[in-house]
N, C-alpha and C. Protein backbone atom coordinates (compact mmCIF):
# COMPACT_ATOMS: atom_id res chain seq x y z
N UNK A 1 4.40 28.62 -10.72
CA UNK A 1 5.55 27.77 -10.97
C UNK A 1 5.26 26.93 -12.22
N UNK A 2 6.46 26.65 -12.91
CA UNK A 2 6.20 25.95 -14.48
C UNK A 2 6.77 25.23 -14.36
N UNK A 3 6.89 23.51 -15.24
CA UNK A 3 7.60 22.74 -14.74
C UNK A 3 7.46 22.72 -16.81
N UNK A 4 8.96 21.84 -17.11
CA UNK A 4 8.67 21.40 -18.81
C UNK A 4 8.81 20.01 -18.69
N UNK A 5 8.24 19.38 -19.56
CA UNK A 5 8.47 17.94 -19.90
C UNK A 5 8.18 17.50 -20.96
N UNK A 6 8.96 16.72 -21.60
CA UNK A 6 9.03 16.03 -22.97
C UNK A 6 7.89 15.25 -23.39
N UNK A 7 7.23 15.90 -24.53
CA UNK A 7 5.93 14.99 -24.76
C UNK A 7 5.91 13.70 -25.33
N UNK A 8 5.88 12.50 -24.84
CA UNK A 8 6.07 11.43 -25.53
C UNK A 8 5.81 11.01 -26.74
N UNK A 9 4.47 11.42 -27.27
CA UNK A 9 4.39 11.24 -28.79
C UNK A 9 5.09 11.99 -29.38
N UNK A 10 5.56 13.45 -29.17
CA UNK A 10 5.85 14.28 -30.78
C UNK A 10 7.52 14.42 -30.00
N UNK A 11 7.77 14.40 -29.01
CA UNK A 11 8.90 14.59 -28.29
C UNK A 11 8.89 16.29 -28.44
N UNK A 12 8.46 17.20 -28.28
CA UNK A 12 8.39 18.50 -28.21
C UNK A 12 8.04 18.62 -26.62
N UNK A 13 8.66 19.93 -26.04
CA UNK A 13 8.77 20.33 -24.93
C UNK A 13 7.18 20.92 -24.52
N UNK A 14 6.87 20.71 -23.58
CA UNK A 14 5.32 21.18 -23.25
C UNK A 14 5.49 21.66 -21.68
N UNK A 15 4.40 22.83 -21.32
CA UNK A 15 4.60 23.78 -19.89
C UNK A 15 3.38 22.89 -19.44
N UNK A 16 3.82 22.74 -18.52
CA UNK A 16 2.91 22.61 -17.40
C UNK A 16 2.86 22.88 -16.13
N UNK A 17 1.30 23.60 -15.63
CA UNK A 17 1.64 24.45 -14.70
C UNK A 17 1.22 24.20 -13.40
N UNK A 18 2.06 24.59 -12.14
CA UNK A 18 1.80 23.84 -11.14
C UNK A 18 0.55 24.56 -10.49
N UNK A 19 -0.45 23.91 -10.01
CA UNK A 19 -2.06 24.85 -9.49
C UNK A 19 -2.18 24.11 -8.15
N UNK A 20 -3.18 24.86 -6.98
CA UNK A 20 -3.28 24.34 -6.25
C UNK A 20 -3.76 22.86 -6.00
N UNK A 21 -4.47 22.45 -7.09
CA UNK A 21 -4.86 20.91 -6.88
C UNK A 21 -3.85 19.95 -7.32
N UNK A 22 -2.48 20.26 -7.35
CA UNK A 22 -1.09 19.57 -7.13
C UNK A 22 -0.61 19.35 -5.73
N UNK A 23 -0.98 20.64 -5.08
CA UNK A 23 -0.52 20.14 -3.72
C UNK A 23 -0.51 18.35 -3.03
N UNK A 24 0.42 18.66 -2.12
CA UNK A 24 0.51 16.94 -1.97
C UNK A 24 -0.51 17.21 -0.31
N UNK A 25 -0.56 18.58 0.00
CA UNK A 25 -0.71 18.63 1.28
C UNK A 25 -3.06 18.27 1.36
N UNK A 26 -3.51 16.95 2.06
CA UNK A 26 -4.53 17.02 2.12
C UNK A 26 -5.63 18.32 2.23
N UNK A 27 -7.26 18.26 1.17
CA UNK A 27 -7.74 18.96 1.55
C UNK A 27 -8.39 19.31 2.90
N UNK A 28 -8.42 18.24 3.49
CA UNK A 28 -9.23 18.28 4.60
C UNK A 28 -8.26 17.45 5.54
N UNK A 29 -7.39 18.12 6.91
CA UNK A 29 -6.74 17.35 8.19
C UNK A 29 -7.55 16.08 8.77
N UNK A 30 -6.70 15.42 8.91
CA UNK A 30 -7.23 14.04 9.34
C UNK A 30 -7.59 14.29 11.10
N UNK A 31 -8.63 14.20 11.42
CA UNK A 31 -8.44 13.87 13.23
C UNK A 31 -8.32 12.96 13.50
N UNK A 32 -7.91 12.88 14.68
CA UNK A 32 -6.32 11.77 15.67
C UNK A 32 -7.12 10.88 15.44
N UNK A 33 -8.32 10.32 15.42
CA UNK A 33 -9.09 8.63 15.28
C UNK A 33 -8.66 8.59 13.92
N UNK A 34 -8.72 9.20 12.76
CA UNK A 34 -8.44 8.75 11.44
C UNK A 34 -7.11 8.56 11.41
N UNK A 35 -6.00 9.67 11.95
CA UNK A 35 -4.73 9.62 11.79
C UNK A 35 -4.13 8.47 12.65
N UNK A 36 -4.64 7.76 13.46
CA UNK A 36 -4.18 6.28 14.30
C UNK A 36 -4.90 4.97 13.30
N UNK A 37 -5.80 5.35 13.04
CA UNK A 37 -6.36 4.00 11.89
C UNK A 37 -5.35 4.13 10.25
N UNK A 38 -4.95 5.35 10.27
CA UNK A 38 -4.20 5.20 9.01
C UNK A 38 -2.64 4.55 9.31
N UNK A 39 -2.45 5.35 10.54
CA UNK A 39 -1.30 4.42 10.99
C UNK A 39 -1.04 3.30 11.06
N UNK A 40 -2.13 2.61 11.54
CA UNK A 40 -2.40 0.81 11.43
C UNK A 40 -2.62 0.67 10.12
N UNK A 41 -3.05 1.09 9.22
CA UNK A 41 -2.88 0.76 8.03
C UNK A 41 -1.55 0.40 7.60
N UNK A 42 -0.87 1.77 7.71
CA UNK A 42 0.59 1.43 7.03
C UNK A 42 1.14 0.57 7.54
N UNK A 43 1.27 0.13 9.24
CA UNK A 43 2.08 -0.60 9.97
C UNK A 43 1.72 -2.23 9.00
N UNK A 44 0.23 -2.03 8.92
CA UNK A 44 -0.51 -3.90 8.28
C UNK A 44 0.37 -3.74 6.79
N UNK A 45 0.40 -2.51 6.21
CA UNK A 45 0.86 -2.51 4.32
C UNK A 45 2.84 -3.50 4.66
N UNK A 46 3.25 -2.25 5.65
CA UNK A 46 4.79 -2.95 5.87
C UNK A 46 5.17 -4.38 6.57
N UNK A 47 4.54 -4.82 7.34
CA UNK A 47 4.41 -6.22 8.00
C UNK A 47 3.70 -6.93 6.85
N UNK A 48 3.12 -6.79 6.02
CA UNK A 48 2.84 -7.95 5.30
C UNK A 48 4.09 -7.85 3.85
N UNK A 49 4.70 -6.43 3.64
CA UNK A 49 5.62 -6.72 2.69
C UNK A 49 7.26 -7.32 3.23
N UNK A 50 6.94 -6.75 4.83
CA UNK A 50 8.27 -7.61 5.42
C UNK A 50 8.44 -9.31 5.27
N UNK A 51 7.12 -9.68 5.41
CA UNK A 51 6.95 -11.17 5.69
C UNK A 51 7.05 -11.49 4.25
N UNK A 52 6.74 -10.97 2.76
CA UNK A 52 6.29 -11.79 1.40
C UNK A 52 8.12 -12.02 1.42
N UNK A 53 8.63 -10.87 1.58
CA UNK A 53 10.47 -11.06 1.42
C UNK A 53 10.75 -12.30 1.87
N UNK A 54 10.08 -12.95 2.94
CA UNK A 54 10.73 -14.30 3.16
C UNK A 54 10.29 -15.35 2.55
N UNK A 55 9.39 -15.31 1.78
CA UNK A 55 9.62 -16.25 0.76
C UNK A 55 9.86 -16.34 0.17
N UNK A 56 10.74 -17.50 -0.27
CA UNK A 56 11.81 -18.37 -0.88
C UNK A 56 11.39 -17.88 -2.42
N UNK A 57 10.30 -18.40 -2.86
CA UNK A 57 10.40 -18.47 -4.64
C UNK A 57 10.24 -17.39 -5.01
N UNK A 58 10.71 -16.55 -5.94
CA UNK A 58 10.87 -14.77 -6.24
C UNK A 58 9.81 -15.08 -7.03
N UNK A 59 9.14 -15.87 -8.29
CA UNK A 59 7.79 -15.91 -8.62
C UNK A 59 6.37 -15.88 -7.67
N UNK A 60 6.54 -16.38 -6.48
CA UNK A 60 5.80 -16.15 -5.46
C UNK A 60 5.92 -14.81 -5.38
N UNK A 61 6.81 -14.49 -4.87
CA UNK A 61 6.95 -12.67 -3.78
C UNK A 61 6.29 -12.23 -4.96
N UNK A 62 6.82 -12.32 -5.86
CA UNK A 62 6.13 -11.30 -7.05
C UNK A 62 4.54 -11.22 -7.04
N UNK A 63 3.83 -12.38 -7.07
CA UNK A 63 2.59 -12.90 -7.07
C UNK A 63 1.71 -12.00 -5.97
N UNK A 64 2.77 -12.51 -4.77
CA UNK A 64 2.42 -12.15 -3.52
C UNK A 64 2.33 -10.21 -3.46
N UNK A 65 3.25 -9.43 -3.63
CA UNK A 65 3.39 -8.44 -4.08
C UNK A 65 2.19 -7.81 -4.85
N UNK A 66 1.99 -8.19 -5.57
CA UNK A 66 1.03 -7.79 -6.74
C UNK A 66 -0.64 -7.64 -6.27
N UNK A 67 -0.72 -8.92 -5.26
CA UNK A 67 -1.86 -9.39 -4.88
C UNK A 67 -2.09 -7.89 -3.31
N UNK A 68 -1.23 -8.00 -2.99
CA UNK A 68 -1.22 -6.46 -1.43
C UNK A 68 -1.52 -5.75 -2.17
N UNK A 69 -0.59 -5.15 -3.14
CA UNK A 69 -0.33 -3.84 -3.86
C UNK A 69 -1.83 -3.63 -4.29
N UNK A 70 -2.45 -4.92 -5.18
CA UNK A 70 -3.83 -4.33 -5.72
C UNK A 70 -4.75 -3.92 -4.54
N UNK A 71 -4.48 -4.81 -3.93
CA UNK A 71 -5.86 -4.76 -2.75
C UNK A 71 -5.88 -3.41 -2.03
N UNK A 72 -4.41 -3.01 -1.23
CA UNK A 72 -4.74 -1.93 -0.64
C UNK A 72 -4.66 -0.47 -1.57
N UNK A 73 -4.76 -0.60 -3.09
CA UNK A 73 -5.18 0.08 -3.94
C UNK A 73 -6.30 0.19 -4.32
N UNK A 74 -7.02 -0.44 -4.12
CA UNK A 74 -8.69 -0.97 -4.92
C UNK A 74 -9.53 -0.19 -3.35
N UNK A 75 -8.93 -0.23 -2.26
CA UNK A 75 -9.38 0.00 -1.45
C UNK A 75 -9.03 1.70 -0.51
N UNK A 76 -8.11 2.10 -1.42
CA UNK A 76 -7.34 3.52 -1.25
C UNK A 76 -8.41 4.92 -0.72
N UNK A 77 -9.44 4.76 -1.73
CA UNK A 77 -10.59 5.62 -1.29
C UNK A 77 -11.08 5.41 0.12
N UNK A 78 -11.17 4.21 0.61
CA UNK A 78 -12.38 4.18 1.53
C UNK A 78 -12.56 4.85 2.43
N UNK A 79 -13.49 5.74 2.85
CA UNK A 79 -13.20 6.17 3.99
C UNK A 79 -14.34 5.50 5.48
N UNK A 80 -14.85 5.03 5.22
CA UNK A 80 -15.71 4.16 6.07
C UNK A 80 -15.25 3.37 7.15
N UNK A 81 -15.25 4.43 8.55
CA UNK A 81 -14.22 3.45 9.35
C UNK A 81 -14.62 2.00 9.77
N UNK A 82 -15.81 1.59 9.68
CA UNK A 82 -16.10 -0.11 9.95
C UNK A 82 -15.30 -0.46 8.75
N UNK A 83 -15.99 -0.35 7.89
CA UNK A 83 -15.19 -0.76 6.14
C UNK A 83 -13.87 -1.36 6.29
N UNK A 84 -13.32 -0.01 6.92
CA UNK A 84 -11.29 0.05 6.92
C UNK A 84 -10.90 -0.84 8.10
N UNK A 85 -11.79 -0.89 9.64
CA UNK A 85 -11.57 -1.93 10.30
C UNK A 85 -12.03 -3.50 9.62
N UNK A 86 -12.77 -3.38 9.02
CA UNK A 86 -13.00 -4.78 8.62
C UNK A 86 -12.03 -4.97 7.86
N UNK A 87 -11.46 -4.40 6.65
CA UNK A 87 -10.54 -4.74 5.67
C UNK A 87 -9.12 -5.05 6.14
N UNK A 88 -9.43 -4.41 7.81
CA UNK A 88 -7.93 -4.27 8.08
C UNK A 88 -7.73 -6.23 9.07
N UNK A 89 -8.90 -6.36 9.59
CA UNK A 89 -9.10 -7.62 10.24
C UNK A 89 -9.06 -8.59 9.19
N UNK A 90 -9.10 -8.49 7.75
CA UNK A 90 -8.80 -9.70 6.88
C UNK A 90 -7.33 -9.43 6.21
N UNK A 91 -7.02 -8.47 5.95
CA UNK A 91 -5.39 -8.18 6.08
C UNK A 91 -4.63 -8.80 7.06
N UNK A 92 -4.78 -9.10 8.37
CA UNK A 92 -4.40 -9.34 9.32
C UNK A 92 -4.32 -11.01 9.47
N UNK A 93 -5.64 -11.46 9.14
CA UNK A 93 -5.80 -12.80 8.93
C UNK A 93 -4.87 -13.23 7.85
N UNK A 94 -5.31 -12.84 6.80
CA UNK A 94 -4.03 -13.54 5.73
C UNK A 94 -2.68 -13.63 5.80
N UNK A 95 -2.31 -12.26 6.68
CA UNK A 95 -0.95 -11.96 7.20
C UNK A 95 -0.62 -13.60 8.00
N UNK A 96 -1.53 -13.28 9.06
CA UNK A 96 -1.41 -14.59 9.91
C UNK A 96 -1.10 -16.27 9.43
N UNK A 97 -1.85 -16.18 8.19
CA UNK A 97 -1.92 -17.59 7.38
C UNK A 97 -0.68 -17.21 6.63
N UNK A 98 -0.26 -16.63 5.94
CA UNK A 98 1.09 -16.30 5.11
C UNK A 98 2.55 -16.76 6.06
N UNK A 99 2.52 -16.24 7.38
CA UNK A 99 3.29 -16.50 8.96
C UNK A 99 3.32 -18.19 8.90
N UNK A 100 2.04 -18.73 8.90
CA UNK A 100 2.01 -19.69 9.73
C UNK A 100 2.38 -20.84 8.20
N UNK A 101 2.20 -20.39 7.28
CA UNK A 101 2.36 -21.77 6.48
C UNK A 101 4.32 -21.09 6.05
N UNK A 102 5.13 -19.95 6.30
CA UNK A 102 6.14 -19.74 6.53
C UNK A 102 6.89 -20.33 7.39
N UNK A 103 6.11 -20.57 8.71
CA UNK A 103 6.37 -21.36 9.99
C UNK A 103 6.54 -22.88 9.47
N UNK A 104 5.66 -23.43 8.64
CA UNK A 104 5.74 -24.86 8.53
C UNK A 104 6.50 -25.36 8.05
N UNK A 105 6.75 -24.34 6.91
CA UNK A 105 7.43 -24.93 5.54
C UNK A 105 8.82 -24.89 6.20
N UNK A 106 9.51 -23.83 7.17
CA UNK A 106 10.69 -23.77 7.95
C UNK A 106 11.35 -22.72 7.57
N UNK A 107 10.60 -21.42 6.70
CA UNK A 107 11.43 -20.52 6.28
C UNK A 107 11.49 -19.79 7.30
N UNK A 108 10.54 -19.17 7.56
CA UNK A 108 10.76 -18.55 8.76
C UNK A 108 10.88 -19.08 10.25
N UNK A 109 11.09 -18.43 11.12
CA UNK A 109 11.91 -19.07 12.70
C UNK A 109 11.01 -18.24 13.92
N UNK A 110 9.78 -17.21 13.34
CA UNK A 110 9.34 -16.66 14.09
C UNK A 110 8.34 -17.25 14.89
N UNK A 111 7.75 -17.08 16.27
CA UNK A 111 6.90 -17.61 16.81
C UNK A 111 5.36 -16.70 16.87
């Protein structure tokens, strides 16, 4: 399969070809202990971008945004399941402190 796309410097059309190390599909299947810890991953990535939405200053969210996005990027490789439980227990904490000073300030209404 060939795909074309416009080369940004010269703007001339260039092939590029699709090979197996494009696949999106993993080399190696996850087993059910990895595939439930990745799950908690994503559930911690979306609960902490649900909660930045409620705050008020859009220079914050942005801040706030930027600051998840790097972290659970910087940390994308890991495969070390203490590692990923630990990372995931300070994700969790900050989540918690992000909640609770949301709670104070009165934006949020959650308990």
């Amino acid at each position: 399969m060939f795909w074309f796309a416009k080369s940004l410097r010269k703007g001339k059309l260039i092939r590029i070809t699709r090979n197996a190390n494009m696949s999106k599909v993993p080399k190696v299947a996850l087993n059910l202990k990895q595939f439930m810890l990745r799950q908690e991953v994503l559930k911690l990535y979306r609960d902490i971008f649900r909660t930045i939405r409620q705050v008020p200053d859009k220079h914050s969210q942005a801040e706030l945004k930027a600051w998840a996005r790097h972290d659970f990027q910087i940390n994308r490789s890991q495969n070390d399941e203490v590692a990923i439980k630990m990372l995931m227990q300070h994700g969790r904490r900050s989540l918690t402190e992000l909640k609770t000073s949301l709670q104070l300030s009165g934006v949020s209404e959650e308990k």
